[in-house]
C-alpha atoms as a PDB file:
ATOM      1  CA  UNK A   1     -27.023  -6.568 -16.478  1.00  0.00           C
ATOM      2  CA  UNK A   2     -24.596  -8.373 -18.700  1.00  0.00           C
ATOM      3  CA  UNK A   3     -22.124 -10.946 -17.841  1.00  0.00           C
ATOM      4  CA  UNK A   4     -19.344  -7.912 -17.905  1.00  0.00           C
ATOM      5  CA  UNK A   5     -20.803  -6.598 -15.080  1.00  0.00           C
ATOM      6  CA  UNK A   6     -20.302  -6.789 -11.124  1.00  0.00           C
ATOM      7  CA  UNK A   7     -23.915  -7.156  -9.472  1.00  0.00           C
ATOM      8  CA  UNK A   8     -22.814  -4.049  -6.994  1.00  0.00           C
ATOM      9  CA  UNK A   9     -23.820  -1.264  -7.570  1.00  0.00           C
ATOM     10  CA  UNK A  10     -21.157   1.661  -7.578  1.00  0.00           C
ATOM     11  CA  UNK A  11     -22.835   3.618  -4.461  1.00  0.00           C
ATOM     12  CA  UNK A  12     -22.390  -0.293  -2.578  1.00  0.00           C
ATOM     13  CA  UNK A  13     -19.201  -0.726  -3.891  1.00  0.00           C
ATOM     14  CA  UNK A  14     -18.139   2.538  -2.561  1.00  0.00           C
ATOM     15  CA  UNK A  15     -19.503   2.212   0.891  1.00  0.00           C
ATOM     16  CA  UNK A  16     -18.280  -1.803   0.758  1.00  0.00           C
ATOM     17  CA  UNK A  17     -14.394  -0.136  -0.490  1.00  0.00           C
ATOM     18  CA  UNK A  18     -14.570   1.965   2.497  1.00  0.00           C
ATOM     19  CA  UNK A  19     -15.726  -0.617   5.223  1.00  0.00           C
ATOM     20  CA  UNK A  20     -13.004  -2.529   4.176  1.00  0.00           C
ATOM     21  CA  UNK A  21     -10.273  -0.264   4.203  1.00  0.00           C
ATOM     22  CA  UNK A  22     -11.370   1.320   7.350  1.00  0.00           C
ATOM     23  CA  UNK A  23     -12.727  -0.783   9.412  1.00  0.00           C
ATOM     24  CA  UNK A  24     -12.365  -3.923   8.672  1.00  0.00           C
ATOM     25  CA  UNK A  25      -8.560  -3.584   8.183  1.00  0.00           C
ATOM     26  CA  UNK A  26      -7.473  -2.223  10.904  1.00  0.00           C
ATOM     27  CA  UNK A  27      -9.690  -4.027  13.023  1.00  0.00           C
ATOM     28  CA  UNK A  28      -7.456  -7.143  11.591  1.00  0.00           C
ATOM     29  CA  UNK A  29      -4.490  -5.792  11.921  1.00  0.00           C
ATOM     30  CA  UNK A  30      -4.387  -4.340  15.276  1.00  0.00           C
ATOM     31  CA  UNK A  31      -6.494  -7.040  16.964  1.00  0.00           C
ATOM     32  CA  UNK A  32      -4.271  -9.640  15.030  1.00  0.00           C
ATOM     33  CA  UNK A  33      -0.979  -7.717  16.433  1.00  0.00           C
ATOM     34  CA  UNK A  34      -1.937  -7.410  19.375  1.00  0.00           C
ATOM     35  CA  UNK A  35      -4.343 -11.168  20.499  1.00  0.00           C
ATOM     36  CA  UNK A  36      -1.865 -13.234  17.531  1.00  0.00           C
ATOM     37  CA  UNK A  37       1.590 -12.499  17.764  1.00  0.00           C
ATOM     38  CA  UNK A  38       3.899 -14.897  16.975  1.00  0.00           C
ATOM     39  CA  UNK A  39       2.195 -17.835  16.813  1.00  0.00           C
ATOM     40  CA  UNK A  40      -0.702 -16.911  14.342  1.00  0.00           C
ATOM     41  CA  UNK A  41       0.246 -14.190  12.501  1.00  0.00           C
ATOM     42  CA  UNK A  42       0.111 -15.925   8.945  1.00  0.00           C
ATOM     43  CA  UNK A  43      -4.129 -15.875   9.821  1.00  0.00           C
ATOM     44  CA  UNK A  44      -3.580 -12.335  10.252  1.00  0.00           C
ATOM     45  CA  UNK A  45      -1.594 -12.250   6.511  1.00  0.00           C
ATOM     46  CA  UNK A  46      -4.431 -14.470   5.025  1.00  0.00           C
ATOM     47  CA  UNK A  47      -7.062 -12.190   6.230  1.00  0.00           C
ATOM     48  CA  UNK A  48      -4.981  -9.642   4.843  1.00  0.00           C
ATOM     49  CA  UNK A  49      -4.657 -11.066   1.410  1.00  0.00           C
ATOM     50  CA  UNK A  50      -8.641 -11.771   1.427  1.00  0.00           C
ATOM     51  CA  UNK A  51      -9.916  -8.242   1.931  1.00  0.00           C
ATOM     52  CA  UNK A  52      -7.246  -6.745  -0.474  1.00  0.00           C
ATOM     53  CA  UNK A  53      -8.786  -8.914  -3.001  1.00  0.00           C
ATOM     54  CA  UNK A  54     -11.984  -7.560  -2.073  1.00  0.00           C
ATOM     55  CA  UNK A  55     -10.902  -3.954  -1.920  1.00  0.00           C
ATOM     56  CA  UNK A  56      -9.170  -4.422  -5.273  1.00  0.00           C
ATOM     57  CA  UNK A  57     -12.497  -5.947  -6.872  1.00  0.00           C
ATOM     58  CA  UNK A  58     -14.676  -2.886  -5.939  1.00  0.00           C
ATOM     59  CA  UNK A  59     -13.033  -0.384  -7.150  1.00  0.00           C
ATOM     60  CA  UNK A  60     -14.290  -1.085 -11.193  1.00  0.00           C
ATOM     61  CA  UNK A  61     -17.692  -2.558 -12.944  1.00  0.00           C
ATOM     62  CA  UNK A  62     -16.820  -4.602 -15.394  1.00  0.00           C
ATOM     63  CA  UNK A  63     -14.559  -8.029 -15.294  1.00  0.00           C
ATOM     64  CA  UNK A  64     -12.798  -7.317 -18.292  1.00  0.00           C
ATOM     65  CA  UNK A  65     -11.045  -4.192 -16.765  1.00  0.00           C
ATOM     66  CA  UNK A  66     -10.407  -5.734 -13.453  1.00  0.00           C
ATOM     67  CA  UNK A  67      -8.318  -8.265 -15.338  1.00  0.00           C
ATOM     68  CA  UNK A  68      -6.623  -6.021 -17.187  1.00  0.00           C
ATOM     69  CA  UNK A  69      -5.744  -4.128 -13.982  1.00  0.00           C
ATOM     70  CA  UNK A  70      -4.322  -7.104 -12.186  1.00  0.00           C
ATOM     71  CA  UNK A  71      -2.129  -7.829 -14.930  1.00  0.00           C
ATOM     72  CA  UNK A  72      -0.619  -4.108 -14.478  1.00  0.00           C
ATOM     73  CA  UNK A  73      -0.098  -4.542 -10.641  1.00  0.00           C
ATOM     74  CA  UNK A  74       1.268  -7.834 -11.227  1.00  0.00           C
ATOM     75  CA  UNK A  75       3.752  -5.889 -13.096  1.00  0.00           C
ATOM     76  CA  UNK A  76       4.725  -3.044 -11.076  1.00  0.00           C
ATOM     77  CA  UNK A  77       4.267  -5.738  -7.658  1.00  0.00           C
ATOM     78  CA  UNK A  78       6.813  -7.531  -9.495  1.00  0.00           C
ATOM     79  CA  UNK A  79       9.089  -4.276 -10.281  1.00  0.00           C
ATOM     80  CA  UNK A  80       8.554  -3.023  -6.611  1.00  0.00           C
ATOM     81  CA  UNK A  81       9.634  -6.366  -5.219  1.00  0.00           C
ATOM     82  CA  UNK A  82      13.244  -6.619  -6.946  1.00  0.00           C
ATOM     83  CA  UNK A  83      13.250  -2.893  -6.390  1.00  0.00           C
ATOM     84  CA  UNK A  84      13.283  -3.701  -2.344  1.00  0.00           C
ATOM     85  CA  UNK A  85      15.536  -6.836  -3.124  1.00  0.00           C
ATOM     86  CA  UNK A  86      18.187  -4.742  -4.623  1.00  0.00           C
ATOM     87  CA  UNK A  87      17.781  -1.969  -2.426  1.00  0.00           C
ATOM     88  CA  UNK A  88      18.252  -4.422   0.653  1.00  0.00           C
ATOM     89  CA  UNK A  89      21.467  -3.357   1.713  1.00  0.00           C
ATOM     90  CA  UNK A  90      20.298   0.261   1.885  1.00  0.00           C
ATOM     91  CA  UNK A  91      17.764   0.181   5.384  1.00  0.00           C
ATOM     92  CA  UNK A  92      14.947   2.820   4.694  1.00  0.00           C
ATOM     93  CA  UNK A  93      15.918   3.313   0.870  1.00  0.00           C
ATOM     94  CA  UNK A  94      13.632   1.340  -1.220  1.00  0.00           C
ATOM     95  CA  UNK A  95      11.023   2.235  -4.264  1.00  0.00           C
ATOM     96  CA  UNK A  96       8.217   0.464  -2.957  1.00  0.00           C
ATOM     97  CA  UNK A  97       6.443   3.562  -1.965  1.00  0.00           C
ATOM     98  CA  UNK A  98       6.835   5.173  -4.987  1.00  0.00           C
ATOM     99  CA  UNK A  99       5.904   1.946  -7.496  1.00  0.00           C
ATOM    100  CA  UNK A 100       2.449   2.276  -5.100  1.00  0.00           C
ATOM    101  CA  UNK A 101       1.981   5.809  -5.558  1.00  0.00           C
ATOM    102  CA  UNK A 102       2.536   5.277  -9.677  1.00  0.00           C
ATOM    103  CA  UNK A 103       0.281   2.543  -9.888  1.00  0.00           C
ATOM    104  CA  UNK A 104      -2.573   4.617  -8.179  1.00  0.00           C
ATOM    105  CA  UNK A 105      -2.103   7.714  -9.598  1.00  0.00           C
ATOM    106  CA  UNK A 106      -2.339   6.376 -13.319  1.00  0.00           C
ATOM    107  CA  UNK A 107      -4.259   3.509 -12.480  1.00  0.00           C
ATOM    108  CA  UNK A 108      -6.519   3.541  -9.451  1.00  0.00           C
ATOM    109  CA  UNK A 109      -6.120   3.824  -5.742  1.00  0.00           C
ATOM    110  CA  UNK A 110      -8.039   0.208  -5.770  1.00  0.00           C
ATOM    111  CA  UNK A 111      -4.878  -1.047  -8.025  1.00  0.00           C
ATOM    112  CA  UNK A 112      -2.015   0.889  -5.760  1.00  0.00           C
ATOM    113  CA  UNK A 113      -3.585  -0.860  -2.305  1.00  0.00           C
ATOM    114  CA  UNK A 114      -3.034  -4.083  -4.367  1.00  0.00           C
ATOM    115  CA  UNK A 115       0.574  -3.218  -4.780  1.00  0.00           C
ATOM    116  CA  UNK A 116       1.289  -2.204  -1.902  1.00  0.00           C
ATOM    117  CA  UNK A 117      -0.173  -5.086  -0.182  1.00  0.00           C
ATOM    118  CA  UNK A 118       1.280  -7.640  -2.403  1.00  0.00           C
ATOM    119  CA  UNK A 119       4.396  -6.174  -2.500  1.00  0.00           C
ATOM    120  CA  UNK A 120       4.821  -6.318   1.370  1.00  0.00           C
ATOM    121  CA  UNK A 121       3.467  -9.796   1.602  1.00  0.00           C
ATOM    122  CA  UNK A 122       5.905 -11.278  -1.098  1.00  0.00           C
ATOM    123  CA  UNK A 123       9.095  -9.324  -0.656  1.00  0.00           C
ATOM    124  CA  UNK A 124       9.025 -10.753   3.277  1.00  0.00           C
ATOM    125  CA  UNK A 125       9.796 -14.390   1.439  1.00  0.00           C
ATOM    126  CA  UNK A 126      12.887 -12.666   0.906  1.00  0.00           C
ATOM    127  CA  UNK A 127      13.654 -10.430   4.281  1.00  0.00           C
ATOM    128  CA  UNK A 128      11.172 -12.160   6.893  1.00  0.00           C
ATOM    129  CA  UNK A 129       7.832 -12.573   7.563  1.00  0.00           C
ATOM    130  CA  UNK A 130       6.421 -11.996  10.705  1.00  0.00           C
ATOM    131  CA  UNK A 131       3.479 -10.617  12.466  1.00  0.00           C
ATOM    132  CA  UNK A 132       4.377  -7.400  11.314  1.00  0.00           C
ATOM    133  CA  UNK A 133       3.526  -8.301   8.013  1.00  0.00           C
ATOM    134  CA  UNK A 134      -0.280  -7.257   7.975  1.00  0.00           C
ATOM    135  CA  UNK A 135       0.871  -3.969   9.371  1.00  0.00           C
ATOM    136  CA  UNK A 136       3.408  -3.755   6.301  1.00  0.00           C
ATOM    137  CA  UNK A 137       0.458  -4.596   3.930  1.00  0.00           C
ATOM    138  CA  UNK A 138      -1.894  -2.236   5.008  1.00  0.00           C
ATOM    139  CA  UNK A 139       0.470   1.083   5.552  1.00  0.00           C
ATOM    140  CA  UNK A 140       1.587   0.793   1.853  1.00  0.00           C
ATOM    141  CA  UNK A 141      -2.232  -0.690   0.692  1.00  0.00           C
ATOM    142  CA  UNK A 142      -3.600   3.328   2.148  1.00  0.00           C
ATOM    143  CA  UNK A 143      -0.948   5.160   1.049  1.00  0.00           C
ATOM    144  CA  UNK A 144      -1.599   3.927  -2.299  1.00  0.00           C
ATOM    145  CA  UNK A 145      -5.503   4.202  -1.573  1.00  0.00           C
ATOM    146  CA  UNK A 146      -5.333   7.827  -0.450  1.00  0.00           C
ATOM    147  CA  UNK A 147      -3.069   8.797  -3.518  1.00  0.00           C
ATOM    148  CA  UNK A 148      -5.648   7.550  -5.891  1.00  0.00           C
ATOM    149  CA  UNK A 149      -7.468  10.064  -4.126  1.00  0.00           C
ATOM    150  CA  UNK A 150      -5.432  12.622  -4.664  1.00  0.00           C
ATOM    151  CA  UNK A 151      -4.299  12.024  -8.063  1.00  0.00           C
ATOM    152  CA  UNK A 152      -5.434  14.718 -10.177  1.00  0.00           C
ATOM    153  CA  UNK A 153      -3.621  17.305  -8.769  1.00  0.00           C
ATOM    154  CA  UNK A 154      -0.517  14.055  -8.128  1.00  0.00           C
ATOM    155  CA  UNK A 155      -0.512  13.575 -11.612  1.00  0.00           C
ATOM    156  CA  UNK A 156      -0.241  17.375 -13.169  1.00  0.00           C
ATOM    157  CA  UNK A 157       2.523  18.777 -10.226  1.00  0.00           C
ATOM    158  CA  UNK A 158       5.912  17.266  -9.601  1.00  0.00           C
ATOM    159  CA  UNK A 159       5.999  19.077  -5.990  1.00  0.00           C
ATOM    160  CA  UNK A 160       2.972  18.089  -4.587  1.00  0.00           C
ATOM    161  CA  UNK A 161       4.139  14.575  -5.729  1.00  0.00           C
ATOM    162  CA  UNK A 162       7.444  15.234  -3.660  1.00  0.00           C
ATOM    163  CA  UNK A 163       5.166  16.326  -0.821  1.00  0.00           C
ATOM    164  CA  UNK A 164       3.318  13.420  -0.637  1.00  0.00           C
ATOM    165  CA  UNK A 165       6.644  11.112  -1.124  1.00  0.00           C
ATOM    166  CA  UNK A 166       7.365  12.899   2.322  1.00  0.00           C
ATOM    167  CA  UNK A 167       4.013  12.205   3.727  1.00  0.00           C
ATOM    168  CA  UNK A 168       3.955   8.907   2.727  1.00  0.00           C
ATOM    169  CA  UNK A 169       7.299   7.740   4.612  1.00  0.00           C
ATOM    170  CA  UNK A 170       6.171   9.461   7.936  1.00  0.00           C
ATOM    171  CA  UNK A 171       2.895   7.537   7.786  1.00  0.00           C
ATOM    172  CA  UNK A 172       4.357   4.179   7.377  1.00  0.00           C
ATOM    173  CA  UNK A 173       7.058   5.037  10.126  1.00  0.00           C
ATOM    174  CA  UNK A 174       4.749   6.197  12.453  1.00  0.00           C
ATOM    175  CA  UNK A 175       2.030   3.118  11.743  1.00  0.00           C
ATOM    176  CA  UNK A 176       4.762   0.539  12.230  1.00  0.00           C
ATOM    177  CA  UNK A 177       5.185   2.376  15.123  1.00  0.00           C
ATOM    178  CA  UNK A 178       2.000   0.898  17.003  1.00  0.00           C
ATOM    179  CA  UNK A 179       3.597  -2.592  15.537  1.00  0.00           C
ATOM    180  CA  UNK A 180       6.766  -1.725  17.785  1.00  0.00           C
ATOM    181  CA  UNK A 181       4.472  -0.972  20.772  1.00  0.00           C
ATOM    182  CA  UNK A 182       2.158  -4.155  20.720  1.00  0.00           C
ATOM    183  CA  UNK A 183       5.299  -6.052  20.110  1.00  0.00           C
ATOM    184  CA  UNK A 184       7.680  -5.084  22.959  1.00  0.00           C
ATOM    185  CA  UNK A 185       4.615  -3.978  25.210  1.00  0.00           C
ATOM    186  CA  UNK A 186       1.773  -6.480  24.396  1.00  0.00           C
ATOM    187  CA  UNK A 187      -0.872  -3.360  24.509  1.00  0.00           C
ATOM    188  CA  UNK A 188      -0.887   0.117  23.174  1.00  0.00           C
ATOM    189  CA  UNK A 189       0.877   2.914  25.501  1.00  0.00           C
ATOM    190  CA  UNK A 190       1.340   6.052  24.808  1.00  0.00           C
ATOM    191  CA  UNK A 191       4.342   7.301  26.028  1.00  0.00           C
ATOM    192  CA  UNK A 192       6.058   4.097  24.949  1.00  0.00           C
ATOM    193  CA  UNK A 193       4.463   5.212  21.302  1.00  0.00           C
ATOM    194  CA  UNK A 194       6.107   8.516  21.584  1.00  0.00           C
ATOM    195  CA  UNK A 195       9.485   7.224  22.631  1.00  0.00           C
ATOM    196  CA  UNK A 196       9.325   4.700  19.653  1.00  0.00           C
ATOM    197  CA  UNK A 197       8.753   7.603  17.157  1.00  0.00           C
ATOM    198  CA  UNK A 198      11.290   9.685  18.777  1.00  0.00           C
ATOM    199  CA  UNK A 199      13.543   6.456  17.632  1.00  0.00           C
ATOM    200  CA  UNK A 200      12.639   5.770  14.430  1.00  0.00           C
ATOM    201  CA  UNK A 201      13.197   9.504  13.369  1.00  0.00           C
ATOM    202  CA  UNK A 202      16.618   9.095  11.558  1.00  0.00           C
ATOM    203  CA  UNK A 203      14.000   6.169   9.825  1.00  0.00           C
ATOM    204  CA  UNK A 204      11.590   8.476   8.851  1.00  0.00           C
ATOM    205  CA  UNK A 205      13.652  10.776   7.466  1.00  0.00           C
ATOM    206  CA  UNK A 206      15.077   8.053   5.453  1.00  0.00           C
ATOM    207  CA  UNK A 207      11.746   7.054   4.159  1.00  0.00           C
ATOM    208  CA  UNK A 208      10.468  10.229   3.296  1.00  0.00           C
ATOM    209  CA  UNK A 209      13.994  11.161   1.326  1.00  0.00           C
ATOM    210  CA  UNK A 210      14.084   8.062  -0.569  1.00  0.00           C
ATOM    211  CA  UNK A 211      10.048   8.119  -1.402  1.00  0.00           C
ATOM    212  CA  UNK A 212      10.825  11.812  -3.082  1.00  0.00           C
ATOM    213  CA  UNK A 213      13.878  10.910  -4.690  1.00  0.00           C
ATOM    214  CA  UNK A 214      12.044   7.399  -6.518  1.00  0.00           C
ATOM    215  CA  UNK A 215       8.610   9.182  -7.090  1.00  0.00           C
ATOM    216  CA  UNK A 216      10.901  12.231  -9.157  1.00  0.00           C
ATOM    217  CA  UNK A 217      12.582   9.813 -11.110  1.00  0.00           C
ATOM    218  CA  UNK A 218      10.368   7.358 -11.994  1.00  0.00           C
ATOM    219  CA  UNK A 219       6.865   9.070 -11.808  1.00  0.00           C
ATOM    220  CA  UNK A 220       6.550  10.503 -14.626  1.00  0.00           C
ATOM    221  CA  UNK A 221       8.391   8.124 -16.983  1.00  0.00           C
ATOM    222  CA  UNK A 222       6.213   5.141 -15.343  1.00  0.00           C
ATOM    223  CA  UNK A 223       3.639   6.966 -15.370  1.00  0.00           C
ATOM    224  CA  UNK A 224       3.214   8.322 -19.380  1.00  0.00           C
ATOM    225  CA  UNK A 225       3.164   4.554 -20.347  1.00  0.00           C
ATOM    226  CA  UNK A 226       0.550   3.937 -17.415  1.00  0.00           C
ATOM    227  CA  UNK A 227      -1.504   7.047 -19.252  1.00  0.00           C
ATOM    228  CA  UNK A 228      -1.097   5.234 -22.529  1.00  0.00           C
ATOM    229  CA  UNK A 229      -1.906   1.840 -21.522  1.00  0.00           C
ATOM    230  CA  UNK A 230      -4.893   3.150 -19.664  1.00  0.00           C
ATOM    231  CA  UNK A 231      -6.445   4.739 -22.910  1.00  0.00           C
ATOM    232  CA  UNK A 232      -5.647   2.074 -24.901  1.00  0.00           C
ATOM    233  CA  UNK A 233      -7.089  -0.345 -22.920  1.00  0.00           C
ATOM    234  CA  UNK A 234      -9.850   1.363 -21.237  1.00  0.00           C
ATOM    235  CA  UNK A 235      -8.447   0.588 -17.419  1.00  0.00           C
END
């Protein structure tokens, strides 16, 4: 094996991916929610950053493309972080979503958790961190990891790309959800869980209509010179 080469293999790369993103994760993020609060949550982001570096670093072979990869999502972090600075005065409206969707349907879902992650992590410099900050990174890391997933048939049809704009803005509402619960109740209830989503509807709604409207106009002219960079480059 040359020195372009991971040691993994792709089957424990694959198994390692998913450990990560679904167990390890949340097992952070819950436990750090709900034993860290206030007082240690920036463990809780460190963690965080750690195992989206590892996520990020299984999902390709060879060094060369990994590199070439980071330098994309340092790009469209960078794009989805003035895109939520702009968008500040707007609650709700904001491209991130749909700048983590791009980057893993014409990258990889390994790239879009990246984004997502980062792009929670570094745009709370500018509106706050907190302990909800691993819960920030990891709802927009798996909705970019599940649309990587999903991105043949993301890529080829504008609706189901709308759809999933919609899905993804009720999935981060209702994850952040649980951060409102273990925040104002120190443990997990559910009817306090229900009355939070009952809440944060008008929220939702916001999210979802704002995900549809960014992933329509920006999907596919992002993502034609994501297809073209990709085949030139071999990412």
């Amino acid at each position: 094996m040359g020195p372009e080469k991971w040691t993994l293999s792709e089957k424990s790369r694959t198994i390692l991916r998913w450990i990560t993103a679904l167990v390890l994760m949340p097992l952070l993020v819950i436990l750090g929610g709900w034993k860290m609060g206030d007082r240690f949550y920036a463990w809780g982001i460190l963690g965080m950053v750690i195992l989206t570096q590892l996520l990020f670093l299984t999902g390709f072979e060879k060094k060369t493309i990994g590199s070439r990869r980071l330098v994309i999502a340092a790009v469209l972090t960078a794009l989805s972080v003035l895109g939520r600075i702009l968008f500040a005065p707007l609650p709700g409206f904001k491209p991130i979503t749909a700048m983590v969707v791009i980057a893993a349907v014409w990258i990889s879902g390994e790239t879009g958790f990246l984004v997502g992650s980062l792009s929670a992590l570094i745009s709370n410099f500018f509106s706050g961190q907190g302990p909800w900050t691993p819960f920030q990174m990891f709802a927009w890391g798996m909705i970019g990891l599940i649309a990587g997933l999903l991105a043949p048939r993301l890529k080829k049809s504008r609706p189901a790309l709308a759809a999933y704009g919609v899905f993804a803005g009720a999935a981060y509402s209702l994850f952040m959800d649980i951060w409102t619960v273990l925040w104002y109740n120190g443990g997990l209830s559910w009817p306090l869980y229900a009355a939070a989503v009952v809440t944060a509807l008008p929220y939702m709604a916001s999210y979802a209509a704002s995900n549809v409207i960014f992933l329509l106009l920006l999907g596919r002219p992002f993502g034609e010179k994501l297809e073209r960079i990709r085949i030139k480059y071999g990412v």
